[in-house]
N, C-alpha and C. Protein backbone atom coordinates (compact mmCIF):
# COMPACT_ATOMS: atom_id res chain seq x y z
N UNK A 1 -22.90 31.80 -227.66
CA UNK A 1 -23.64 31.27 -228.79
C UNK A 1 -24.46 30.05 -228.35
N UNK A 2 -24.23 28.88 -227.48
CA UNK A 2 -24.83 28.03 -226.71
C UNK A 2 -25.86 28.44 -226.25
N UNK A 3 -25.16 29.00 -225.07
CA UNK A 3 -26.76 29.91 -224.44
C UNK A 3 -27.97 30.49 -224.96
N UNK A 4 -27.22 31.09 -226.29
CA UNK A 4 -28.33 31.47 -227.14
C UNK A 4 -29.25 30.70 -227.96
N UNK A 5 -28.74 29.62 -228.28
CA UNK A 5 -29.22 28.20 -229.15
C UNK A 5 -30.25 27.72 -228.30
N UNK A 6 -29.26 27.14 -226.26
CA UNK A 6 -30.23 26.75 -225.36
C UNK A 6 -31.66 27.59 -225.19
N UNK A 7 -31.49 29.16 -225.18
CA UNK A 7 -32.22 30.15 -224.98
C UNK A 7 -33.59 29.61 -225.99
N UNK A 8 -33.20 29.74 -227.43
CA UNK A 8 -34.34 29.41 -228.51
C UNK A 8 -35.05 28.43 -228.57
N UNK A 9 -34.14 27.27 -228.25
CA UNK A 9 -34.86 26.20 -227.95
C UNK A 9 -35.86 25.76 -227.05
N UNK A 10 -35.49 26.90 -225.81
CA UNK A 10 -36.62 26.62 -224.50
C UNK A 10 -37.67 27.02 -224.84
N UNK A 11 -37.51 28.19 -225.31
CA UNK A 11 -38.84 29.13 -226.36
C UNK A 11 -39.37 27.99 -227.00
N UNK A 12 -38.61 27.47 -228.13
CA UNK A 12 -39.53 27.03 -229.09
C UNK A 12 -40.53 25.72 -228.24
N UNK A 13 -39.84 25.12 -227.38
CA UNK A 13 -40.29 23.94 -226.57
C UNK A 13 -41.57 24.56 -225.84
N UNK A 14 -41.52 25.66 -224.80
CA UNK A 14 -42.52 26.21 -224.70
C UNK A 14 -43.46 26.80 -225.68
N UNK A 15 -43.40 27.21 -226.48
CA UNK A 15 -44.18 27.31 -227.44
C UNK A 15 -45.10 26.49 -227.36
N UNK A 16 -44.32 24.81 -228.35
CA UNK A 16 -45.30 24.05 -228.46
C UNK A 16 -45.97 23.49 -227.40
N UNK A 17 -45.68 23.89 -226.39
CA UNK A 17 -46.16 23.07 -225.49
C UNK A 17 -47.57 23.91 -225.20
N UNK A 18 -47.38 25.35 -225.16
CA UNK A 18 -48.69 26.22 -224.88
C UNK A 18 -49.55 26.06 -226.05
N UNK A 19 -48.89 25.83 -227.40
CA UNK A 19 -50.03 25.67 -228.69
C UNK A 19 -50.69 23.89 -228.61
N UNK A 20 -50.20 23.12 -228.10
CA UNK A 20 -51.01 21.98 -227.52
C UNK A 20 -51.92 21.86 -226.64
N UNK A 21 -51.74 22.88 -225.59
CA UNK A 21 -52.49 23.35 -224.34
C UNK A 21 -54.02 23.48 -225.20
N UNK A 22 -53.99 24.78 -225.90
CA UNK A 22 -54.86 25.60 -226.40
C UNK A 22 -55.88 24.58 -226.78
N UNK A 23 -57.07 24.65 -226.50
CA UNK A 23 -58.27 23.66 -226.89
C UNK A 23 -58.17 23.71 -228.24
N UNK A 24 -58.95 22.79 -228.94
CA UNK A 24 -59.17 22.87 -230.07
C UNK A 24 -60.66 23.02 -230.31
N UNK A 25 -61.09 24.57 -230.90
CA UNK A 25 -62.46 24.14 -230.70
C UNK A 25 -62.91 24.86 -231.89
N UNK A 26 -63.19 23.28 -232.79
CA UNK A 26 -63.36 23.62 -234.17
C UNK A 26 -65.08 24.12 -234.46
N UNK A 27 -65.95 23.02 -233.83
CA UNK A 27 -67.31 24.05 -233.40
C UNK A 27 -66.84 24.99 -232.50
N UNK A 28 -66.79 25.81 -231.75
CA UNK A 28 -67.05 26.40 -230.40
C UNK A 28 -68.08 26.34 -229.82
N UNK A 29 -67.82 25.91 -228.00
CA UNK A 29 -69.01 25.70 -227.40
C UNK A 29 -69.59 26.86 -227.03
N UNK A 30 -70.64 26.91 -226.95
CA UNK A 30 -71.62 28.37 -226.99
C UNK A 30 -71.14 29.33 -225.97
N UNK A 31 -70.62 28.90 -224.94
CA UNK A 31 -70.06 29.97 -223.86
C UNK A 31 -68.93 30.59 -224.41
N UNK A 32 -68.13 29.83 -224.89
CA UNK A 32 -66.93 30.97 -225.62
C UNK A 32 -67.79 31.79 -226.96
N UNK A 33 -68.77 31.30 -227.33
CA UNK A 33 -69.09 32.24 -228.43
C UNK A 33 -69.69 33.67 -228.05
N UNK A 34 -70.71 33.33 -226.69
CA UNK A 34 -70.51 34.76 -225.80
C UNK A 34 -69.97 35.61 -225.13
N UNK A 35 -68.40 34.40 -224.83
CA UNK A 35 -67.93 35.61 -224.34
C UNK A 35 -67.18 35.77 -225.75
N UNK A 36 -66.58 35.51 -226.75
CA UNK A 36 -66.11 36.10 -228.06
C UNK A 36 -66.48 36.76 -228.49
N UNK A 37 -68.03 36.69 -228.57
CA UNK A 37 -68.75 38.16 -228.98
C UNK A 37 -68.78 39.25 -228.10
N UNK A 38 -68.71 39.60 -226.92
CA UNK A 38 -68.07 40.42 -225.48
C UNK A 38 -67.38 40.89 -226.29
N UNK A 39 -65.75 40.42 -226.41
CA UNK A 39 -65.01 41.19 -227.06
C UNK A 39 -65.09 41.10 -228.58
N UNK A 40 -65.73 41.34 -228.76
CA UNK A 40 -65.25 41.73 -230.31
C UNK A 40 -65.81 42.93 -230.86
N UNK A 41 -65.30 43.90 -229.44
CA UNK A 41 -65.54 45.34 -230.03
C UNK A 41 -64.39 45.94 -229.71
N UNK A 42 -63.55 47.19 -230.62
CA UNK A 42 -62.67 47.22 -230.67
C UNK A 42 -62.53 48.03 -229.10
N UNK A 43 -63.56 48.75 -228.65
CA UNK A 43 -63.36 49.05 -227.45
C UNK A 43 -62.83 47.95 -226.29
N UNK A 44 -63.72 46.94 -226.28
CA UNK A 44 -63.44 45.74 -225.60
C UNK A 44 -61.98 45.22 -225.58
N UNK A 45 -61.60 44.96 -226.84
CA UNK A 45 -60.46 44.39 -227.08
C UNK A 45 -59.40 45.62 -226.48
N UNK A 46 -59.30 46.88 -226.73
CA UNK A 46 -58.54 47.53 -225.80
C UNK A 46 -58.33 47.56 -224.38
N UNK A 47 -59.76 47.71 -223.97
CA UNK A 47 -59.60 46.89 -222.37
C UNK A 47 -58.59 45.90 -222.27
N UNK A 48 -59.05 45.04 -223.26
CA UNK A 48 -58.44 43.66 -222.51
C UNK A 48 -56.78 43.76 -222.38
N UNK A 49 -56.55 44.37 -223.54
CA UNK A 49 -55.15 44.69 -223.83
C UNK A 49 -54.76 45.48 -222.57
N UNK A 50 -55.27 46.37 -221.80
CA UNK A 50 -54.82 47.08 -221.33
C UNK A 50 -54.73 45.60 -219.64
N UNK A 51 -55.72 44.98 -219.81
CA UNK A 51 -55.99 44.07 -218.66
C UNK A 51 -54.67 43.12 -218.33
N UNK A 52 -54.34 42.33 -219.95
CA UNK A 52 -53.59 41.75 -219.63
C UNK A 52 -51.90 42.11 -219.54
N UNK A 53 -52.38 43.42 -220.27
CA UNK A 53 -50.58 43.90 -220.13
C UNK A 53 -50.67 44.03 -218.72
N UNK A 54 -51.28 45.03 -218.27
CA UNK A 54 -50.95 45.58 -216.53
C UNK A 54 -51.13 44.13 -215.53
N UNK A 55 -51.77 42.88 -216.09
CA UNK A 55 -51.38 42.43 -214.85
C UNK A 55 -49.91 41.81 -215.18
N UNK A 56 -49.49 40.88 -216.70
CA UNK A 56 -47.97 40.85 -216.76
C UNK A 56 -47.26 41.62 -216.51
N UNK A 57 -47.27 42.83 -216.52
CA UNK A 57 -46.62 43.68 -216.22
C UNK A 57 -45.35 43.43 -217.74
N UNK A 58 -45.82 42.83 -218.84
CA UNK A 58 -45.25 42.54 -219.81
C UNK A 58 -46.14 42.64 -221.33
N UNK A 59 -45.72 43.69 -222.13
CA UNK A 59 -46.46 43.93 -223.21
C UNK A 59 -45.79 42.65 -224.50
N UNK A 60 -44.41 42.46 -224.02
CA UNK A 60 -43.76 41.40 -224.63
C UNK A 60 -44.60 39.43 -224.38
N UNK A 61 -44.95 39.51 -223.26
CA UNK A 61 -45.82 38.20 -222.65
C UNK A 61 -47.29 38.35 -223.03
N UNK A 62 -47.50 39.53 -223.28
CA UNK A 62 -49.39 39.86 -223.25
C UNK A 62 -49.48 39.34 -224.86
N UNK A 63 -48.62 40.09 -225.87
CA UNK A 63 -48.64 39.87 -227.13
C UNK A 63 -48.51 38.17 -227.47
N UNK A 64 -47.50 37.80 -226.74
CA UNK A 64 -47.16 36.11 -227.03
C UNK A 64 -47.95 35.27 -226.32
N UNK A 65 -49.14 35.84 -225.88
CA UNK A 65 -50.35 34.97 -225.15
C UNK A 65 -51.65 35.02 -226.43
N UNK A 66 -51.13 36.21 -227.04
CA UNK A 66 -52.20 36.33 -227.81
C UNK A 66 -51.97 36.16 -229.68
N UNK A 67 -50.48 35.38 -230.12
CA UNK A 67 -50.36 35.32 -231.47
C UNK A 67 -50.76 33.90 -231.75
N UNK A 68 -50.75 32.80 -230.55
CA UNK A 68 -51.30 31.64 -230.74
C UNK A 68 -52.99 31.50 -230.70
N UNK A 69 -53.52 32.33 -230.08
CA UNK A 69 -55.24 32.58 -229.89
C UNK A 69 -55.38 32.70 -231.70
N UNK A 70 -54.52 33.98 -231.70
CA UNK A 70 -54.63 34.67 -233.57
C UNK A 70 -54.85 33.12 -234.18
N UNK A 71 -53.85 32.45 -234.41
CA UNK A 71 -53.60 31.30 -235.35
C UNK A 71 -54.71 30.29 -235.46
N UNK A 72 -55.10 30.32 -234.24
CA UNK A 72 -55.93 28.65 -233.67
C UNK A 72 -57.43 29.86 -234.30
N UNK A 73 -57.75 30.85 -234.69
CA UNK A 73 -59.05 31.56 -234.93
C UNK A 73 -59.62 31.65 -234.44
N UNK A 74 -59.20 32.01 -232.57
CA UNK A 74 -60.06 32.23 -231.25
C UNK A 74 -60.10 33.27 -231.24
N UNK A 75 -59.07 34.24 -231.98
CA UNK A 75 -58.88 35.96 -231.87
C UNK A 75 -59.04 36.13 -233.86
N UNK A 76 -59.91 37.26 -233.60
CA UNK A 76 -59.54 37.72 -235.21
C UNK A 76 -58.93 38.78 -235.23
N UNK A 77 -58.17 38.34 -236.54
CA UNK A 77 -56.89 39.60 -236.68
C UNK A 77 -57.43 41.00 -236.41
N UNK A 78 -58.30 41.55 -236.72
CA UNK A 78 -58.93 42.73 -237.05
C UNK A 78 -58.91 43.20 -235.01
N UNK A 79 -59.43 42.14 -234.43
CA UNK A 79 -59.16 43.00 -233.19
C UNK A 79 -57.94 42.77 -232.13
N UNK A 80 -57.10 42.13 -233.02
CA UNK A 80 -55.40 41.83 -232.22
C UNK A 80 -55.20 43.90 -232.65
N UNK A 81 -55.24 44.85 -233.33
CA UNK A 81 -54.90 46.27 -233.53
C UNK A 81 -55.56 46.78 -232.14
N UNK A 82 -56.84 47.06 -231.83
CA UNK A 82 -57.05 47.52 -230.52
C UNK A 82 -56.40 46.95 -229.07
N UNK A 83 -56.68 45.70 -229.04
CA UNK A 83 -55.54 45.04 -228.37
C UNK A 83 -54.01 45.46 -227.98
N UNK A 84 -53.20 45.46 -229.15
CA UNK A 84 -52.00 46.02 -228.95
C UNK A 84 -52.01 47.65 -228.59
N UNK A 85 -52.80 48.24 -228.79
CA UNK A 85 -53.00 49.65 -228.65
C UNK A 85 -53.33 49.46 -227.42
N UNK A 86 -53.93 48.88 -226.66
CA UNK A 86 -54.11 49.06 -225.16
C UNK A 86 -52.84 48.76 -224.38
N UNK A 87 -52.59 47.56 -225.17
CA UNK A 87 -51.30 46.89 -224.68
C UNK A 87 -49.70 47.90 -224.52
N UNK A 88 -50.25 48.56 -225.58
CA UNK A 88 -48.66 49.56 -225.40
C UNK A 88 -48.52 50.92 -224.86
N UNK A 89 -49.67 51.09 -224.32
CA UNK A 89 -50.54 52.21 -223.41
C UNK A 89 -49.79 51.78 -221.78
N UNK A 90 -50.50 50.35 -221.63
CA UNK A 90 -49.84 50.23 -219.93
C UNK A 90 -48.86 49.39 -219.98
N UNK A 91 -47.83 49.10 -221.23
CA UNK A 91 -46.71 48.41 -220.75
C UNK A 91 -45.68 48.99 -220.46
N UNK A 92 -45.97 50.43 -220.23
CA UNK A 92 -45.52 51.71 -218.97
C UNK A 92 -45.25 51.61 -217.79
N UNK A 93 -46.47 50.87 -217.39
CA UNK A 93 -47.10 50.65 -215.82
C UNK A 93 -45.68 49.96 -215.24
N UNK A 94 -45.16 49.23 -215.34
CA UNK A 94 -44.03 48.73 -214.62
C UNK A 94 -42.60 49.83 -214.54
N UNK A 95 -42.51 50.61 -215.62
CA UNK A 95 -41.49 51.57 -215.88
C UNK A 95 -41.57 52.57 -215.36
N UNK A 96 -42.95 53.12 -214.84
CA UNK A 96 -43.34 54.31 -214.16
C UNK A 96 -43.49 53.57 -212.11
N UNK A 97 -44.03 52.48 -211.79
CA UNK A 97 -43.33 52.20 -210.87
C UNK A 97 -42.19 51.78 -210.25
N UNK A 98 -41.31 51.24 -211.27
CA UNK A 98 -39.67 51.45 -211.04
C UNK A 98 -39.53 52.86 -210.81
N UNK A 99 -39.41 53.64 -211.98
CA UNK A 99 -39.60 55.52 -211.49
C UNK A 99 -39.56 55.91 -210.67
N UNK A 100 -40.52 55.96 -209.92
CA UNK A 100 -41.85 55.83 -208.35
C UNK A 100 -40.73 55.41 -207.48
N UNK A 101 -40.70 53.72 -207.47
CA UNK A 101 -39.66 53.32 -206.12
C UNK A 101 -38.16 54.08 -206.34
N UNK A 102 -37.57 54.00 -206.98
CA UNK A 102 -36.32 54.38 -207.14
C UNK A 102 -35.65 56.23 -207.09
N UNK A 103 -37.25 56.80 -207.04
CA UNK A 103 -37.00 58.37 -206.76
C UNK A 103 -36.33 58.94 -207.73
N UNK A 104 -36.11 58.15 -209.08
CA UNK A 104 -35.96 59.16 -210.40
C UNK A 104 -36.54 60.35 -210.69
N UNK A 105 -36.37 61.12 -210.22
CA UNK A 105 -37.06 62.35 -210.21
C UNK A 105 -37.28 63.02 -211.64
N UNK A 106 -35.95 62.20 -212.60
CA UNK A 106 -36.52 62.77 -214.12
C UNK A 106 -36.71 61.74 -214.70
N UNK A 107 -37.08 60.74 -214.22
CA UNK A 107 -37.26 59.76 -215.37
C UNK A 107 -39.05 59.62 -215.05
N UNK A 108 -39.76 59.61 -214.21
CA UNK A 108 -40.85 59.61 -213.51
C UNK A 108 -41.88 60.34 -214.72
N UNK A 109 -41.01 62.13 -214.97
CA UNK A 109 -42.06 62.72 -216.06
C UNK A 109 -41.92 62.28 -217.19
N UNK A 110 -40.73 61.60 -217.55
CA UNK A 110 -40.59 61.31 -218.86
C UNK A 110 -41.44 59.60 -219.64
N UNK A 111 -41.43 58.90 -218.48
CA UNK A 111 -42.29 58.01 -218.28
C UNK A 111 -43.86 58.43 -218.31
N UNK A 112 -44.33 59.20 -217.50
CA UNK A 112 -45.60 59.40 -217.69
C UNK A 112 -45.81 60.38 -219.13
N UNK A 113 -45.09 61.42 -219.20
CA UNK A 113 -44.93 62.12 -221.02
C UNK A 113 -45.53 61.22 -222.14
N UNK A 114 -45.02 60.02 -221.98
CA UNK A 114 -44.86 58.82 -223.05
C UNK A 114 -46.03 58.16 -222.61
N UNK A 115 -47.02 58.06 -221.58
CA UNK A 115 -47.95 56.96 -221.24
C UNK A 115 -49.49 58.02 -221.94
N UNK A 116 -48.99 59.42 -221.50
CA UNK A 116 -49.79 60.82 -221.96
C UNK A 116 -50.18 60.95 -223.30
N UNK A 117 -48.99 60.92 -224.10
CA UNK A 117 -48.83 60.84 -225.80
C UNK A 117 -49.36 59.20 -226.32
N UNK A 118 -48.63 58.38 -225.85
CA UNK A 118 -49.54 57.25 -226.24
C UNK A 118 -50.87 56.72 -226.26
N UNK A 119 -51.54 56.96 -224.83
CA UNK A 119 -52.95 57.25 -224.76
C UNK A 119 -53.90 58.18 -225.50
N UNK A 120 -53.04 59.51 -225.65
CA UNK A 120 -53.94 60.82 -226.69
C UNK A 120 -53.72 60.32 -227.57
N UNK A 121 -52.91 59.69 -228.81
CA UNK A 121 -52.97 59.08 -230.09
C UNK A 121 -53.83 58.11 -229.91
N UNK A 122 -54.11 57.19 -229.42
CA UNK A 122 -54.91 56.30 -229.75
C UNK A 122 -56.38 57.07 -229.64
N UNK A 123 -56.52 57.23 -228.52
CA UNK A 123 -58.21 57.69 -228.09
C UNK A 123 -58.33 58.64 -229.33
N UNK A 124 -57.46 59.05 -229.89
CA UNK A 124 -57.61 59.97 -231.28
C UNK A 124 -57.89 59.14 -232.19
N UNK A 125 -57.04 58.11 -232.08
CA UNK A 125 -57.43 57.01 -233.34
C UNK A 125 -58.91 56.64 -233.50
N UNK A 126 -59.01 56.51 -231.98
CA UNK A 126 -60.44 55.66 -231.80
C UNK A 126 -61.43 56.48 -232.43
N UNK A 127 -61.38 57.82 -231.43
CA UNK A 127 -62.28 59.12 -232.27
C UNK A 127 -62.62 59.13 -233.64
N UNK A 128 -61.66 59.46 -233.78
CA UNK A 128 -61.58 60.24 -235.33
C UNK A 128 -61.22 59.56 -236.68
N UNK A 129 -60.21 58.02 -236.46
CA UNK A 129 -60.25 57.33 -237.55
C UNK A 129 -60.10 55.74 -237.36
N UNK A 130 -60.96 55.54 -236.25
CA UNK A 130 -60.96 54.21 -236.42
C UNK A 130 -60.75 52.90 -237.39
N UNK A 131 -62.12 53.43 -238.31
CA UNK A 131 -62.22 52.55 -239.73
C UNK A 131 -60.84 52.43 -240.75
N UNK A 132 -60.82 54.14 -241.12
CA UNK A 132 -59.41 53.75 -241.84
C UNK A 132 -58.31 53.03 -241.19
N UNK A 133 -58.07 53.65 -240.35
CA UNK A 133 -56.60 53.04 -239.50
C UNK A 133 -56.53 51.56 -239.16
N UNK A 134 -57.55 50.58 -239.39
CA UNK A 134 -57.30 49.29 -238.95
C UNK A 134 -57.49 48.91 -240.31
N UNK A 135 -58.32 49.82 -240.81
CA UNK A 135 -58.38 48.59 -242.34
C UNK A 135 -57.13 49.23 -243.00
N UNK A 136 -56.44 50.03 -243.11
CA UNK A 136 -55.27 50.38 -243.28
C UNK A 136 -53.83 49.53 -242.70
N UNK A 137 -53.99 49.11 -241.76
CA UNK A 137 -53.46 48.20 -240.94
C UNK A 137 -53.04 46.86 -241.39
N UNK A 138 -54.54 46.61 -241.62
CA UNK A 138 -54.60 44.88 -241.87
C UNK A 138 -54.13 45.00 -243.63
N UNK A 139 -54.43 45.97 -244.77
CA UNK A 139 -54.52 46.15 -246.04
C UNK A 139 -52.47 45.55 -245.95
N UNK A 140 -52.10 46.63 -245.08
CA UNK A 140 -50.62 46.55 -244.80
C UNK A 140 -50.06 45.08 -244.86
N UNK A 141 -51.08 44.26 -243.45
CA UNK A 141 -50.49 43.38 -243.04
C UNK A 141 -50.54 42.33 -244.50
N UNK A 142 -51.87 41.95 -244.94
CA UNK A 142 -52.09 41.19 -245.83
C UNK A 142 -51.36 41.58 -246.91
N UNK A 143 -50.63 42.34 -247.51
CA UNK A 143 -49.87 42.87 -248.65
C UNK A 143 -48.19 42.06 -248.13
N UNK A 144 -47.94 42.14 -247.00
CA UNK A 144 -46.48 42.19 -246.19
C UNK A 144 -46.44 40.48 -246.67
N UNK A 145 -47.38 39.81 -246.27
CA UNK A 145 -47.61 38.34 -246.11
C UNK A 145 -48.11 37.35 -247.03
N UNK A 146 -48.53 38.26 -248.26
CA UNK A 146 -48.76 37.73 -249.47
C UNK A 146 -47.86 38.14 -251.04
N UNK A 147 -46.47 38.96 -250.41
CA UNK A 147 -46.00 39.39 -251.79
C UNK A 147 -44.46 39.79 -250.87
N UNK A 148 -43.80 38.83 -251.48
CA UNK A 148 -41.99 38.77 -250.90
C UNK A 148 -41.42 40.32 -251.25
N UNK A 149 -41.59 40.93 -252.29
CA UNK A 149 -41.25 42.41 -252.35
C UNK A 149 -41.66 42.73 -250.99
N UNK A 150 -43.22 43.17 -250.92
CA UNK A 150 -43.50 43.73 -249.52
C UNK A 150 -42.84 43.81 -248.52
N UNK A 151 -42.53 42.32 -247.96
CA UNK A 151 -42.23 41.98 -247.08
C UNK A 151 -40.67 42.18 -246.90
N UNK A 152 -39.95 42.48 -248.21
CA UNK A 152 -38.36 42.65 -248.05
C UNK A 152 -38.42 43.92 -247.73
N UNK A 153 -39.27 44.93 -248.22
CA UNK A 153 -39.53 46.23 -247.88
C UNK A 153 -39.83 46.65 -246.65
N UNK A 154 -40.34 46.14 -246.02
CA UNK A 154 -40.84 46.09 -244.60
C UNK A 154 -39.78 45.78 -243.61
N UNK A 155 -39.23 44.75 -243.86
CA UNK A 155 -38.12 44.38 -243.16
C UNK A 155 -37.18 45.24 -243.36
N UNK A 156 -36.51 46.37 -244.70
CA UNK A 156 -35.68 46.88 -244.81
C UNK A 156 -36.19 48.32 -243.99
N UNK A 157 -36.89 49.01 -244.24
CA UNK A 157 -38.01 50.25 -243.71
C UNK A 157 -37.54 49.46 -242.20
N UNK A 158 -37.75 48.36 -241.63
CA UNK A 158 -37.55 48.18 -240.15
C UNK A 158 -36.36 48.18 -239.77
N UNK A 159 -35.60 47.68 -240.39
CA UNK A 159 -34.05 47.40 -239.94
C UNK A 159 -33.55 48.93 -240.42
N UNK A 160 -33.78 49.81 -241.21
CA UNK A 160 -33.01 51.07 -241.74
C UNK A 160 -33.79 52.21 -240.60
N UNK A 161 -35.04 52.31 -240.58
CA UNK A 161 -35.36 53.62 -239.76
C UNK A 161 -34.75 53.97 -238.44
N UNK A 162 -34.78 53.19 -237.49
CA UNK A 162 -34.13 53.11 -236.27
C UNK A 162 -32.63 53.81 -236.62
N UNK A 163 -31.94 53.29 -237.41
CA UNK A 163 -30.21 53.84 -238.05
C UNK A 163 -30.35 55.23 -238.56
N UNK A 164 -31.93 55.36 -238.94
CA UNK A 164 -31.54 56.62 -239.82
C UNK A 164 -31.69 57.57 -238.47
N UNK A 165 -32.58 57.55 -237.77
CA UNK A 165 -33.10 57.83 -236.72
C UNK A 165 -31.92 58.33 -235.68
N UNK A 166 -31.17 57.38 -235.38
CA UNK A 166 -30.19 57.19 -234.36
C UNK A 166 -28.80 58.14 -235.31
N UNK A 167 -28.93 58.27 -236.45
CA UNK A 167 -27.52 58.67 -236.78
C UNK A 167 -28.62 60.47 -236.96
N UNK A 168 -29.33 60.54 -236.83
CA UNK A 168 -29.77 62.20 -237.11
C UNK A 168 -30.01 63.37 -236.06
């Protein structure tokens, strides 16, 4: 239970310490506004997702590099969705070269299966329903974060599916 207390606390300490880092840039100087406009296509923003997961080699680190950008209004919400969609595409990439070195001979297809299916859903998303699916997304998010029902619902739907899942 210590460890775990010590554990949260290092987090939270790092935290603030990276949300102090973060410039504050209430004008923005014109070079970040070009490259902000760079990405702010949802294509772009998948790249990047895909950029920064594969070089962390962490979809868990790529995301927590990018919920403080969200806050400070260097990232808009609308393209943190392509983002994570890239992001959960190659945060494979480390699981399929463990695979690789270790000569899992069945874990190797089952790893790439999952990198196969994850990639064809999205590029489907992208295709075929881009528009709905993010404004569907965000309709979600903003409902979750503005109305305590929602959000008890959400949390229950999260904590129950996995159980229902696992007991079927």
């Amino acid at each position: 239970v210590a460890l775990f207390a010590l554990g949260v606390g290092a987090l939270m300490v790092a935290f603030a310490i990276f949300d102090r880092m973060l410039p504050n840039l209430d004008p923005p100087p014109p070079g970040f506004e070009r490259l902000s406009r760079r990405f702010a296509t949802p294509r772009m923003m998948f790249l990047f997702g895909c950029l920064v997961t594969s070089l962390t080699m962490s979809v868990s680190l790529s995301v927590t590099i990018l919920v403080p950008l969200t806050l400070k209004g260097l990232v808009k919400r609308r393209d943190v969705i392509p983002y994570v969609m890239g992001a959960n595409i190659t945060t494979f990439l480390d699981t399929l070269f463990a695979s690789l070195l270790l000569g899992a001979e069945t874990a190797t297809p089952v790893v790439l299966a999952e990198m196969v299916s994850v990639t064809a859903v999205s590029l489907l998303v992208f295709a075929v329903a881009w528009r709905p699916f993010s404004e569907a997304i965000l309709w979600t998010a903003t409902r979750v974060i503005t109305r305590r029902s929602a959000l008890v619902g959400f949390l229950a739907a999260f904590s129950v599916t996995p159980l229902l899942l696992a007991l079927s």
